[in-house]
C-alpha atoms as a PDB file:
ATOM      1  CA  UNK A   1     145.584 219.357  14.286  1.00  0.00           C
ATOM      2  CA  UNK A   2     145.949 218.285  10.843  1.00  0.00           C
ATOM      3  CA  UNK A   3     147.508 214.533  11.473  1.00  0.00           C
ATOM      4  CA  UNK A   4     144.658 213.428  13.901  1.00  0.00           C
ATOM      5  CA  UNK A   5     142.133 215.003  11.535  1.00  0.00           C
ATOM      6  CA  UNK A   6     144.068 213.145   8.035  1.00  0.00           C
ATOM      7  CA  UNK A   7     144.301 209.814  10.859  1.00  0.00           C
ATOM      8  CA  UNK A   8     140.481 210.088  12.159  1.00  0.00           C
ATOM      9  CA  UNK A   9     139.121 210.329   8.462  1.00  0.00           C
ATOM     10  CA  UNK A  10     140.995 207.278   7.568  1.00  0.00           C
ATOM     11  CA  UNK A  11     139.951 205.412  10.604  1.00  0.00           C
ATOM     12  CA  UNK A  12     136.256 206.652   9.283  1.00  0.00           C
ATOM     13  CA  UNK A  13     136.637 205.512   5.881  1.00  0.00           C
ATOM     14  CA  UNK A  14     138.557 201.954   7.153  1.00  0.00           C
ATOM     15  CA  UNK A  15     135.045 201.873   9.640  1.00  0.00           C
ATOM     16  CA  UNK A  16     132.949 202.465   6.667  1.00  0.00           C
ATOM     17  CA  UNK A  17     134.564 199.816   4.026  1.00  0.00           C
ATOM     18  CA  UNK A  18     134.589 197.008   6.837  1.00  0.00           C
ATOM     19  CA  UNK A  19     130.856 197.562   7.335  1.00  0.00           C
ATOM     20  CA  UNK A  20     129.775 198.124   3.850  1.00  0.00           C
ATOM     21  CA  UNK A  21     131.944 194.585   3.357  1.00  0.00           C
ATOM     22  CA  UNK A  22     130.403 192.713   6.105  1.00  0.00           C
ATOM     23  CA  UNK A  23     126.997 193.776   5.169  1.00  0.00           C
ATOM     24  CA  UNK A  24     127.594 192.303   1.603  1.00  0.00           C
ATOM     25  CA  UNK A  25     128.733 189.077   3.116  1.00  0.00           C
ATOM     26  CA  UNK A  26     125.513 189.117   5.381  1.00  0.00           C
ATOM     27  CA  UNK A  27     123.268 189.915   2.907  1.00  0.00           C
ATOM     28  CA  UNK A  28     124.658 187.144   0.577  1.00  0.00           C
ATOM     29  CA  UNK A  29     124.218 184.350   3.039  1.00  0.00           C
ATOM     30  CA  UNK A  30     120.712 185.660   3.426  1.00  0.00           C
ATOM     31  CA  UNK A  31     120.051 185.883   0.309  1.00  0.00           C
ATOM     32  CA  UNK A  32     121.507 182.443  -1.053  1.00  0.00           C
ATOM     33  CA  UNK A  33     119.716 180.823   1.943  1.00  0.00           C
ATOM     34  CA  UNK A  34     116.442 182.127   0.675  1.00  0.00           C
ATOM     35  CA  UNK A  35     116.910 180.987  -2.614  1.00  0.00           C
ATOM     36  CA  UNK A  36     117.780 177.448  -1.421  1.00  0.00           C
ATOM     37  CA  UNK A  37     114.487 177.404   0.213  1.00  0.00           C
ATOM     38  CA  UNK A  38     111.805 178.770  -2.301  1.00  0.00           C
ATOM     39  CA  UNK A  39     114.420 176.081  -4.651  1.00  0.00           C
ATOM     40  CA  UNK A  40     113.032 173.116  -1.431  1.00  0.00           C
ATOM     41  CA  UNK A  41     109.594 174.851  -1.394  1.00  0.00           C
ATOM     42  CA  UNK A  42     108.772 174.426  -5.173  1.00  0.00           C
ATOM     43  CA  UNK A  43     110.455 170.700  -5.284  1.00  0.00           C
ATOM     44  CA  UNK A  44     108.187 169.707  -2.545  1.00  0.00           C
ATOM     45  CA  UNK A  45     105.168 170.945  -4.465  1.00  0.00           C
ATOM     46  CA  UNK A  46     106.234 169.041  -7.251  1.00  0.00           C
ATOM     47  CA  UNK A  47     106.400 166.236  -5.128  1.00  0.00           C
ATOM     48  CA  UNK A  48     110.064 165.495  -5.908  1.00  0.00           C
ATOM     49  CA  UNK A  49     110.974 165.072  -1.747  1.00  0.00           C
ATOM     50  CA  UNK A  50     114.397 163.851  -2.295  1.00  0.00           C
ATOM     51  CA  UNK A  51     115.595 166.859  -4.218  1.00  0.00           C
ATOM     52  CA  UNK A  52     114.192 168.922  -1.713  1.00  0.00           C
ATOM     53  CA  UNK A  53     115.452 167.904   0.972  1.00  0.00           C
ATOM     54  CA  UNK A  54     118.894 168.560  -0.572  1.00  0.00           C
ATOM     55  CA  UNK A  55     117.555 172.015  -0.555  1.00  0.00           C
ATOM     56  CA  UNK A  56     116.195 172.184   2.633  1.00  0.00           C
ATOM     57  CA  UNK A  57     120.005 171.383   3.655  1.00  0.00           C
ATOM     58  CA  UNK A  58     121.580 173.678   2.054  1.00  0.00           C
ATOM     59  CA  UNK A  59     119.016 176.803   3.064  1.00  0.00           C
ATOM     60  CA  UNK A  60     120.066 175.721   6.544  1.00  0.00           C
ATOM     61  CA  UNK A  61     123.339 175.615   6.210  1.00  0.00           C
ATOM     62  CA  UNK A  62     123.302 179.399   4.990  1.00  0.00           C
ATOM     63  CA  UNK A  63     123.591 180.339   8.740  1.00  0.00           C
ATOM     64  CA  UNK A  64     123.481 183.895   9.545  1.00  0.00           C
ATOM     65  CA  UNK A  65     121.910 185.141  13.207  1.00  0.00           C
ATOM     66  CA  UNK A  66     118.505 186.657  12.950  1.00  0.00           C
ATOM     67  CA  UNK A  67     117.419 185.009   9.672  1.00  0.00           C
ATOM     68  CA  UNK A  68     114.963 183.260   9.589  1.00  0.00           C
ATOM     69  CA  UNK A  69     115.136 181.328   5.998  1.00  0.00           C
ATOM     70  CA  UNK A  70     117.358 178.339   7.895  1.00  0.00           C
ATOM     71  CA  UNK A  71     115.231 177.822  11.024  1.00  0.00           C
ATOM     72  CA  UNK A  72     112.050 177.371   8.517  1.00  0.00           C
ATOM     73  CA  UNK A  73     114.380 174.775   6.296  1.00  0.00           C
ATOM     74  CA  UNK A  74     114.869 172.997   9.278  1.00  0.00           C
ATOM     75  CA  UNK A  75     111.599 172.855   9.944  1.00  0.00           C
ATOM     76  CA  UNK A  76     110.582 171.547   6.539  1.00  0.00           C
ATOM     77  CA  UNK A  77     113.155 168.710   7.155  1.00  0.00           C
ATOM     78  CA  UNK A  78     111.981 167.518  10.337  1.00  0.00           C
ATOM     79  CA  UNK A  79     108.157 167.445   9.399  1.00  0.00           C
ATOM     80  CA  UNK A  80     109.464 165.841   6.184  1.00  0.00           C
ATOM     81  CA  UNK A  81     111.456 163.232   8.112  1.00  0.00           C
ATOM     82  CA  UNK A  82     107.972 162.591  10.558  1.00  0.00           C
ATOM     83  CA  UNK A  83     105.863 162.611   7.203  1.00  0.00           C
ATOM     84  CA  UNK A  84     108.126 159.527   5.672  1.00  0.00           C
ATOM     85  CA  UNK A  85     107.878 157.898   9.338  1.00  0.00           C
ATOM     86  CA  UNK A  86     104.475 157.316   9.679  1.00  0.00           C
ATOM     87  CA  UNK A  87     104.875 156.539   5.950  1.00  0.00           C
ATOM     88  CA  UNK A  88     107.091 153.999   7.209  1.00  0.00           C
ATOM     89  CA  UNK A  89     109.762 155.288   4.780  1.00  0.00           C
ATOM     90  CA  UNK A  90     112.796 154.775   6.677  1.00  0.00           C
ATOM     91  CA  UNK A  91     115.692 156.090   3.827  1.00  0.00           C
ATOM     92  CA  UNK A  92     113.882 158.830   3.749  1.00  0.00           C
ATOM     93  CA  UNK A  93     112.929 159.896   7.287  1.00  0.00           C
ATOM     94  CA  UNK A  94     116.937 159.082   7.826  1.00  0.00           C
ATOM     95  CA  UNK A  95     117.514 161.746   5.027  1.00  0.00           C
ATOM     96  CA  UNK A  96     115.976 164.128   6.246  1.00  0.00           C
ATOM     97  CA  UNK A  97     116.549 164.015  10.236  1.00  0.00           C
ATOM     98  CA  UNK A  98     120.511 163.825   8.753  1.00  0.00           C
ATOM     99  CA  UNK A  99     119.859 166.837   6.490  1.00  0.00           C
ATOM    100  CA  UNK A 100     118.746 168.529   9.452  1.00  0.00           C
ATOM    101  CA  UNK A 101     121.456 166.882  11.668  1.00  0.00           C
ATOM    102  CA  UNK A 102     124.381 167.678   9.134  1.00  0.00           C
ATOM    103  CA  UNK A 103     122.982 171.272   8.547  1.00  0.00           C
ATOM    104  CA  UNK A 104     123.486 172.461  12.181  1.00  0.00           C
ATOM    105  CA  UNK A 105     126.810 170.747  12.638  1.00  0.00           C
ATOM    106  CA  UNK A 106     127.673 172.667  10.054  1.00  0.00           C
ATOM    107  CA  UNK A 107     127.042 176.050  11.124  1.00  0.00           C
ATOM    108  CA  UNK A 108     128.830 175.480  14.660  1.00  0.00           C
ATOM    109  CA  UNK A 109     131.127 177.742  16.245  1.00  0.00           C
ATOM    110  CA  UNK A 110     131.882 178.495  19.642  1.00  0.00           C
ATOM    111  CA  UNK A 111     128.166 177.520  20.102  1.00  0.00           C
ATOM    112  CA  UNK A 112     125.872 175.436  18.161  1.00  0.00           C
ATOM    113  CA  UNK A 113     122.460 176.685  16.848  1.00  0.00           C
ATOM    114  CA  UNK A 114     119.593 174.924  17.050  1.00  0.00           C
ATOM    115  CA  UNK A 115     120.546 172.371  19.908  1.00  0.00           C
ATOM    116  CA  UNK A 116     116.858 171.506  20.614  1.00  0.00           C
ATOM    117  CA  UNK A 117     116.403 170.513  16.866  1.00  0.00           C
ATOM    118  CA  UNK A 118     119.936 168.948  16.681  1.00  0.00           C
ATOM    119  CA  UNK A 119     118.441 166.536  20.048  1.00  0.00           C
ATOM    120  CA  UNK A 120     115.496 165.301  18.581  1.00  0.00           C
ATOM    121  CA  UNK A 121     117.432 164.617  14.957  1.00  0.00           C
ATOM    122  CA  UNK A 122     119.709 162.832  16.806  1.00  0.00           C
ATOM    123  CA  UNK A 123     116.861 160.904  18.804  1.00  0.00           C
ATOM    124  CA  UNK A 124     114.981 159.982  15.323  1.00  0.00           C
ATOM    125  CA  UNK A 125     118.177 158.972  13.633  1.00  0.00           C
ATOM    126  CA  UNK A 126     119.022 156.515  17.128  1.00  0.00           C
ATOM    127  CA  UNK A 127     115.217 155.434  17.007  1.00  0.00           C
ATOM    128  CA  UNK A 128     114.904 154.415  13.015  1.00  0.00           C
ATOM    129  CA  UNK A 129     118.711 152.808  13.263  1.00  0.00           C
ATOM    130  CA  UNK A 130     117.744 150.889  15.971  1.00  0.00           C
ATOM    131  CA  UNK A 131     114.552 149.456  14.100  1.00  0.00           C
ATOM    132  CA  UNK A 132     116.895 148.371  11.149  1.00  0.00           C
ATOM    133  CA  UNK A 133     118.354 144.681  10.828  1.00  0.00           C
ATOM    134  CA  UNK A 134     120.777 144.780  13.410  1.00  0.00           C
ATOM    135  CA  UNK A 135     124.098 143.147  12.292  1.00  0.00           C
ATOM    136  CA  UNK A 136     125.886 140.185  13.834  1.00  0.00           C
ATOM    137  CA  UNK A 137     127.856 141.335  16.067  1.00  0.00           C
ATOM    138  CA  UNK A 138     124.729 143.421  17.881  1.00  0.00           C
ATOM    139  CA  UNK A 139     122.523 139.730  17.696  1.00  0.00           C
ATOM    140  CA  UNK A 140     121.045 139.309  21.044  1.00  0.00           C
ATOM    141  CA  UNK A 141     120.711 143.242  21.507  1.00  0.00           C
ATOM    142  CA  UNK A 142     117.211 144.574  22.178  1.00  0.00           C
ATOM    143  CA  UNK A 143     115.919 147.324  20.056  1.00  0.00           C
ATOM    144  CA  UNK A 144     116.240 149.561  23.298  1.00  0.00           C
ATOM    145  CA  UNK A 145     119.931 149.153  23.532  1.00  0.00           C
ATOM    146  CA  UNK A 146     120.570 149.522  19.742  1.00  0.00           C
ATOM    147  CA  UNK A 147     118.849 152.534  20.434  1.00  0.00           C
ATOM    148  CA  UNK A 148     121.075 153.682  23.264  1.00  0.00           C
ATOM    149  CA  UNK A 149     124.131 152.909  21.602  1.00  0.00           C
ATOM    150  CA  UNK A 150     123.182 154.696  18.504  1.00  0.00           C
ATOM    151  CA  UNK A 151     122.377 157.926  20.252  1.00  0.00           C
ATOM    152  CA  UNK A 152     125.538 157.883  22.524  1.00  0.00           C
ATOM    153  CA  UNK A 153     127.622 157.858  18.895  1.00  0.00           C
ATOM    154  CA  UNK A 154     125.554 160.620  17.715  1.00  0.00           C
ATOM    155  CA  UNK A 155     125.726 162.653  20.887  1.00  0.00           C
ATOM    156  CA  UNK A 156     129.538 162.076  21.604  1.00  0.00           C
ATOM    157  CA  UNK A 157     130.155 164.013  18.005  1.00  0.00           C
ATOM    158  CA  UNK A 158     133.549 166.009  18.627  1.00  0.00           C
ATOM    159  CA  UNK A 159     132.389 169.572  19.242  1.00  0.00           C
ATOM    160  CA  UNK A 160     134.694 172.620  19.058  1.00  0.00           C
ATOM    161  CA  UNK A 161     136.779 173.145  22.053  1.00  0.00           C
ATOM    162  CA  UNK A 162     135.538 176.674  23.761  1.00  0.00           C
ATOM    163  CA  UNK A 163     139.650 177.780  24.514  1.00  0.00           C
ATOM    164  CA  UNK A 164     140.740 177.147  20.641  1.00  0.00           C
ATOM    165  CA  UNK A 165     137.215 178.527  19.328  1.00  0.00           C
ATOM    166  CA  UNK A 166     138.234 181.510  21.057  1.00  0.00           C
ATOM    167  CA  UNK A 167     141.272 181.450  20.130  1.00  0.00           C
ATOM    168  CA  UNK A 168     140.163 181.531  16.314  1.00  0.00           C
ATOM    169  CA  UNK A 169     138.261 184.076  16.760  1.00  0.00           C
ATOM    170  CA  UNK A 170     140.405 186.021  18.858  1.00  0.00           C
ATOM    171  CA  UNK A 171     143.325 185.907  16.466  1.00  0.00           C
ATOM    172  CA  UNK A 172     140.946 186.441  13.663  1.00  0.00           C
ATOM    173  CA  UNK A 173     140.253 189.938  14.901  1.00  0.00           C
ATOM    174  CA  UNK A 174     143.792 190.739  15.505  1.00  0.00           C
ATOM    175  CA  UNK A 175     144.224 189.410  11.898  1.00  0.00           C
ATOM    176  CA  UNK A 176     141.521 191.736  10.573  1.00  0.00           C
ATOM    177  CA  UNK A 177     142.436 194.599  13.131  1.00  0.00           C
ATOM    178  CA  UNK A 178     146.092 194.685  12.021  1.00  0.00           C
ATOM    179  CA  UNK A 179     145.862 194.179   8.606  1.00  0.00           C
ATOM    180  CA  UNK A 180     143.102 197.449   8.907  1.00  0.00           C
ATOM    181  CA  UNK A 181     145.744 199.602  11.538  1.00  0.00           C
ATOM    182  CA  UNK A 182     148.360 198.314   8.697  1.00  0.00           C
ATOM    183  CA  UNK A 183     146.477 200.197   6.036  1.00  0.00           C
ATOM    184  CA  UNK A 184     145.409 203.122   7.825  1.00  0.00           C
ATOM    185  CA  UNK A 185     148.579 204.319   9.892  1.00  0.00           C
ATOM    186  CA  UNK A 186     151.648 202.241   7.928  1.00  0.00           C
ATOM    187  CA  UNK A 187     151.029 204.389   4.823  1.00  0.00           C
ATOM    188  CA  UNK A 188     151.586 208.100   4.799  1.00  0.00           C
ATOM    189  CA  UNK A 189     149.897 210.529   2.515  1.00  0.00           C
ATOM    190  CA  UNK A 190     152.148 209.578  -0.541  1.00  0.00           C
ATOM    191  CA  UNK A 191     151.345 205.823  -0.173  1.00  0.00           C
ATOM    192  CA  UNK A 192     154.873 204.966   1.211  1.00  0.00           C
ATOM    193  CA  UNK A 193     155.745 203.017   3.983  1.00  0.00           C
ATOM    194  CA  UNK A 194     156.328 203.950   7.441  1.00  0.00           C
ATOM    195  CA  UNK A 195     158.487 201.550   8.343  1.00  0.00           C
ATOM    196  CA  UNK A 196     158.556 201.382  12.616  1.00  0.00           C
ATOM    197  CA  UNK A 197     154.715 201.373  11.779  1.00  0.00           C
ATOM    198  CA  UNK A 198     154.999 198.552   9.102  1.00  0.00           C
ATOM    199  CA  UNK A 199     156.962 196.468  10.798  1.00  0.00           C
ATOM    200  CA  UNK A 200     154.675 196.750  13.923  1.00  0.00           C
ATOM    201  CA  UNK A 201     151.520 196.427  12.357  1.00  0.00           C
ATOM    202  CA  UNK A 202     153.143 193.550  10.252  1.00  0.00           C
ATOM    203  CA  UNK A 203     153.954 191.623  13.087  1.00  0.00           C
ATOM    204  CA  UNK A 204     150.213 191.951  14.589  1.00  0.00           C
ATOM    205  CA  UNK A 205     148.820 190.283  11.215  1.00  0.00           C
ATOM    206  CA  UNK A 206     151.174 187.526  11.678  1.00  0.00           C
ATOM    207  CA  UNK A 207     150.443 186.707  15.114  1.00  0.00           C
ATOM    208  CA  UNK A 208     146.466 187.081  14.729  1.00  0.00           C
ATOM    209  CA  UNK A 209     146.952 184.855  11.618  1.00  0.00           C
ATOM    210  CA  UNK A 210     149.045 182.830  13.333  1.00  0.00           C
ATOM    211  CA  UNK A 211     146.538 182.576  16.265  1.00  0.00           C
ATOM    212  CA  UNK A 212     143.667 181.918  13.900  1.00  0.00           C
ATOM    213  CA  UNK A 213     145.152 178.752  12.069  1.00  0.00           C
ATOM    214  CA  UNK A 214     146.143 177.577  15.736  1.00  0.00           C
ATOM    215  CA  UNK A 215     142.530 177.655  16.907  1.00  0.00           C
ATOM    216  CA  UNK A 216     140.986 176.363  13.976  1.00  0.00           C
ATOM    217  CA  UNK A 217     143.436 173.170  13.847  1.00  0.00           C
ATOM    218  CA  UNK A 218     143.033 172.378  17.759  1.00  0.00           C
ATOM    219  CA  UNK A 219     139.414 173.060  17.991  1.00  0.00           C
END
C-alpha cells in the first residue's frame, strides 16, 4: 500500500506544479497583451497612430484562447486601417490591415484564429496595392487584375501542414509527459536513479523531442 500511496502523491504534486506553471504562462500572455493595448489605447488618444498601431500588433499577437485583449487590438487596427482609407492615407491603412494581417499569422497553429479578420486584411491590403502605381512589368493590367493577383499572393501564404502540426504537438506532449513520468517514477525516495525506469523514461523524452523538432521543421 505504501508505494502506490508515495507514487499517487507524486503524480499529485507533478499534476499540481504543471498547472500552477501553465497558469503562470497563461496569465502572462494575458497580462502582457493587456498592457500592449491600454500602451495602443493611450497612443491613439494622443493622436500618435503610428506608434499605436505597433501596439495594437503586439496586443494581438499575445494570443491566448478566451481573451479577449487581442480580438479588441484587432479591432482597433482594422477601424484604424478604414479611418486612414477614407482619409485616403494609403501607408497607413497598409499598416494597419498588415498589423492586423501579421498579428494572426503569427499566432497560427494547427488552426488559425481570426480567419474572417485575416480575409478582409488580406482583401484591403489586395484593394490599396492594386490602386498604387503599378510597375512596368504589370503596364496594361487593369486595377481589377492587380487586385486579383495581389490577393492570390496573400491568400496562397504557406500555412502549417495539419500531419506535422500534429506531429509537434503530439511529440511535445510525449516530451512534457516523459520528462514528468521521468521525474516522478525514475527517482526513488533517496533521489537516486532507477535505472530500467531511467533509461525508459529517457528514451520517451528523446523521441517526443525528437518528434517535436520534426513537426515544427516540416510544418
Amino acid at each position: 500500500m505504501t508505494a502506490p500511496r508515495h507514487l499517487r502523491r507524486r503524480l499529485l504534486r507533478g499534476l499540481a506544479i504543471a498547472g500552477v506553471l501553465l497558469a503562470v504562462v497563461a496569465v502572462r500572455v494575458v497580462v502582457s497583451s493587456r498592457a500592449e493595448l491600454r500602451q495602443g489605447v493611450a497612443l491613439e488618444q494622443a493622436e500618435d497612430v503610428d506608434a499605436a498601431i505597433v501596439h495594437y500588433r503586439r496586443a494581438a499577437r499575445w494570443y491566448a484562447p478566451l481573451s479577449p485583449y487581442p480580438g479588441e487590438a484587432l479591432d482597433r487596427l482594422e477601424r484604424i486601417g478604414a479611418a486612414a482609407e477614407r482619409d485616403m492615407d494609403v501607408d497607413r491603412a497598409l499598416s494597419a490591415y498588415r498589423a492586423m494581417r501579421g498579428a494572426i499569422l503569427s499566432t497560427r497553429s494547427f488552426y488559425t484564429p481570426s480567419p474572417e479578420r485575416l480575409g478582409r486584411a488580406d482583401q484591403h491590403i489586395a484593394r490599396l496595392m492594386s490602386e498604387l502605381p503599378a510597375p512596368p512589368i504589370d503596364a496594361g493590367k487593369s486595377t481589377e487584375e492587380l487586385y486579383r493577383e495581389h490577393l492570390a499572393l496573400l491568400e496562397g501564404v504557406h500555412r502549417p501542414k495539419l500531419p506535422f502540426a500534429l506531429m509537434a504537438l503530439f511529440g511535445f506532449g510525449l516530451w512534457v509527459g516523459g520528462a514528468f513520468t521521468f521525474a516522478t517514477r525514475a527517482i526513488d525516495e533517496e533521489d537516486r536513479l532507477v535505472r530500467p525506469q531511467a533509461l525508459r523514461w529517457a528514451l520517451v523524452v528523446l523521441v517526443g523531442f525528437a518528434l517535436f523538432a520534426l513537426g515544427l521543421a516540416f510544418a
